[in-house]
Protein backbone atom coordinates (compact mmCIF):
# COMPACT_ATOMS: atom_id res chain seq x y z
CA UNK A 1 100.65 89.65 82.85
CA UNK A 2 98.95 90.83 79.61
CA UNK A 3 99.80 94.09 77.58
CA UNK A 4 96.57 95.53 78.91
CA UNK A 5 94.28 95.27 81.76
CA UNK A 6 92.85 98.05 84.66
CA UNK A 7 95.23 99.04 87.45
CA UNK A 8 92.27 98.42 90.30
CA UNK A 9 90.72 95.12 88.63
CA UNK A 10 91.38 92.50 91.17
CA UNK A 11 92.94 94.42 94.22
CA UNK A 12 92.83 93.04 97.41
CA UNK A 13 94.30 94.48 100.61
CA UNK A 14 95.97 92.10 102.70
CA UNK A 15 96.06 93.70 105.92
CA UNK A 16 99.20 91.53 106.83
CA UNK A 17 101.32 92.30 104.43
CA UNK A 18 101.80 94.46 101.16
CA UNK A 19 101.11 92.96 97.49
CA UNK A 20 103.50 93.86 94.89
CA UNK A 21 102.06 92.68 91.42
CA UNK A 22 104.32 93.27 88.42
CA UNK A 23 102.47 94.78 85.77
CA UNK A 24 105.31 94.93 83.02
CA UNK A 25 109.00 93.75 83.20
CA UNK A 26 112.17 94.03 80.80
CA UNK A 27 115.83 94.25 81.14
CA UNK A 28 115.78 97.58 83.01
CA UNK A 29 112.68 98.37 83.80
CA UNK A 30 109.56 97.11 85.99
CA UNK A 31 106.45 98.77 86.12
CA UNK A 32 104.68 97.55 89.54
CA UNK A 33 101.49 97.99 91.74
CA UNK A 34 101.57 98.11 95.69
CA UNK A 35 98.74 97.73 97.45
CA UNK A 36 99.13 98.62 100.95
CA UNK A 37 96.62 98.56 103.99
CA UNK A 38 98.13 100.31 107.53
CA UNK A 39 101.75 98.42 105.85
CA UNK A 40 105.11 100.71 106.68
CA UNK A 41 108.84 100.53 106.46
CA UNK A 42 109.91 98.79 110.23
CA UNK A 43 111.58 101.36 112.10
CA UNK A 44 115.55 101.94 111.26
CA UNK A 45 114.78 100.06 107.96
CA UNK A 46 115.31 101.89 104.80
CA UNK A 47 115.12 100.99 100.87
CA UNK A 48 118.62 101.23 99.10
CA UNK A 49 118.00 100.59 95.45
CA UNK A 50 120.48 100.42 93.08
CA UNK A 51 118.16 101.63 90.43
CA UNK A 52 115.95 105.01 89.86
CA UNK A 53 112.10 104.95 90.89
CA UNK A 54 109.38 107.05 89.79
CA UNK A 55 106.23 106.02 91.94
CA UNK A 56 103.05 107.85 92.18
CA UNK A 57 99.95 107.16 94.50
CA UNK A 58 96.70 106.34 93.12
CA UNK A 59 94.36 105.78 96.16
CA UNK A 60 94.85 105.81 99.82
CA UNK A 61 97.26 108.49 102.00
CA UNK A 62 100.66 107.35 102.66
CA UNK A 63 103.82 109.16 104.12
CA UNK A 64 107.78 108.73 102.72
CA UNK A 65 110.50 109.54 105.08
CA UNK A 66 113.36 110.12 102.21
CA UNK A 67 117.05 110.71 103.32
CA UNK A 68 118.02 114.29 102.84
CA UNK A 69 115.14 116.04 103.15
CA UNK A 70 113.12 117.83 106.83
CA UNK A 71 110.33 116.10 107.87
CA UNK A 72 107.98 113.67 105.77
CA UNK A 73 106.70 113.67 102.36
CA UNK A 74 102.65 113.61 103.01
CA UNK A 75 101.36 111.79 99.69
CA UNK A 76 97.39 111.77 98.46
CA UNK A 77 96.08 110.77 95.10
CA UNK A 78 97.74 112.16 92.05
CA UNK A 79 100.91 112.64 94.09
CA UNK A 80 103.83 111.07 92.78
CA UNK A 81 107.69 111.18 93.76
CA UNK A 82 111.22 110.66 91.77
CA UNK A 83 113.82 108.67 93.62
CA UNK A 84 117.24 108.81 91.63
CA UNK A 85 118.99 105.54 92.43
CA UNK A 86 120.68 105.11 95.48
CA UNK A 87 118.33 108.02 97.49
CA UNK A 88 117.24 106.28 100.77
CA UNK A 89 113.90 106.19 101.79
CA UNK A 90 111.11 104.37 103.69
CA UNK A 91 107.33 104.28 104.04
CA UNK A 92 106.41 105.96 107.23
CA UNK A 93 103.17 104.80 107.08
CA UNK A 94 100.04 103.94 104.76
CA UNK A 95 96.42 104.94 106.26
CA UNK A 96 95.13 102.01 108.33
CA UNK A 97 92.11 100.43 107.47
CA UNK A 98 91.68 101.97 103.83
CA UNK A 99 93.41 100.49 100.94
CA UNK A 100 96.34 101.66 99.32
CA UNK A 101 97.46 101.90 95.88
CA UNK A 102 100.77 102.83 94.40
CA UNK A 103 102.30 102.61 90.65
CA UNK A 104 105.80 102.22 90.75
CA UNK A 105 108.16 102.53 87.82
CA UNK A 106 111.60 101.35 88.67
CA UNK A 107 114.27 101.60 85.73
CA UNK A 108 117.91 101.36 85.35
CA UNK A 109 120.60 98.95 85.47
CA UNK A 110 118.73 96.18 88.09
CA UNK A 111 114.87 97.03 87.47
């Protein structure tokens, strides 16, 4: 991918799956988006990363179950999230039938 482009140029929800596109990538760090369409976590399935992620949601609605804290983490546009490395979590779910968008910045040793 080029130095420069527009975060929404080119999305397209697959409603089977999500789309990761990798904007940016060097040792330790990948910047990402996710586009997501109804997509969550399967149930008892939670990320582990060894690395830190800062993510923050563009477009869409989209809930976080993260390990630790009560209840979920209700996201809307503008909302973003820090995950130190190591912090379980999992999508509870993305809104069905609107498109998703998500900017993820994951950095540290295995980005």
């Amino acid at each position: 991918m080029t130095g420069t482009g527009n975060i929404f140029s080119g999305v397209m929800p697959n409603r089977s799956m999500e789309v990761f596109t990798t904007l940016h990538a060097q040792p330790g760090l990948r910047i990402e988006r996710i586009v997501s369409a109804g997509q969550a976590s399967p149930p008892g399935v939670w990320l582990d990363q060894p690395q830190a992620e800062w993510v923050l949601l563009l477009e869409g609605g989209a809930a976080l179950e993260i390990e630790g804290e009560e209840g979920l983490r209700r996201m809307a546009p503008g909302d973003y999230v820090w995950l130190p490395p190591r912090r379980r979590h999992r999508v509870a779910w993305t809104e069905a039938g609107r498109t998703t968008i998500w900017l993820a910045v994951h950095f540290g040793t295995k980005a």
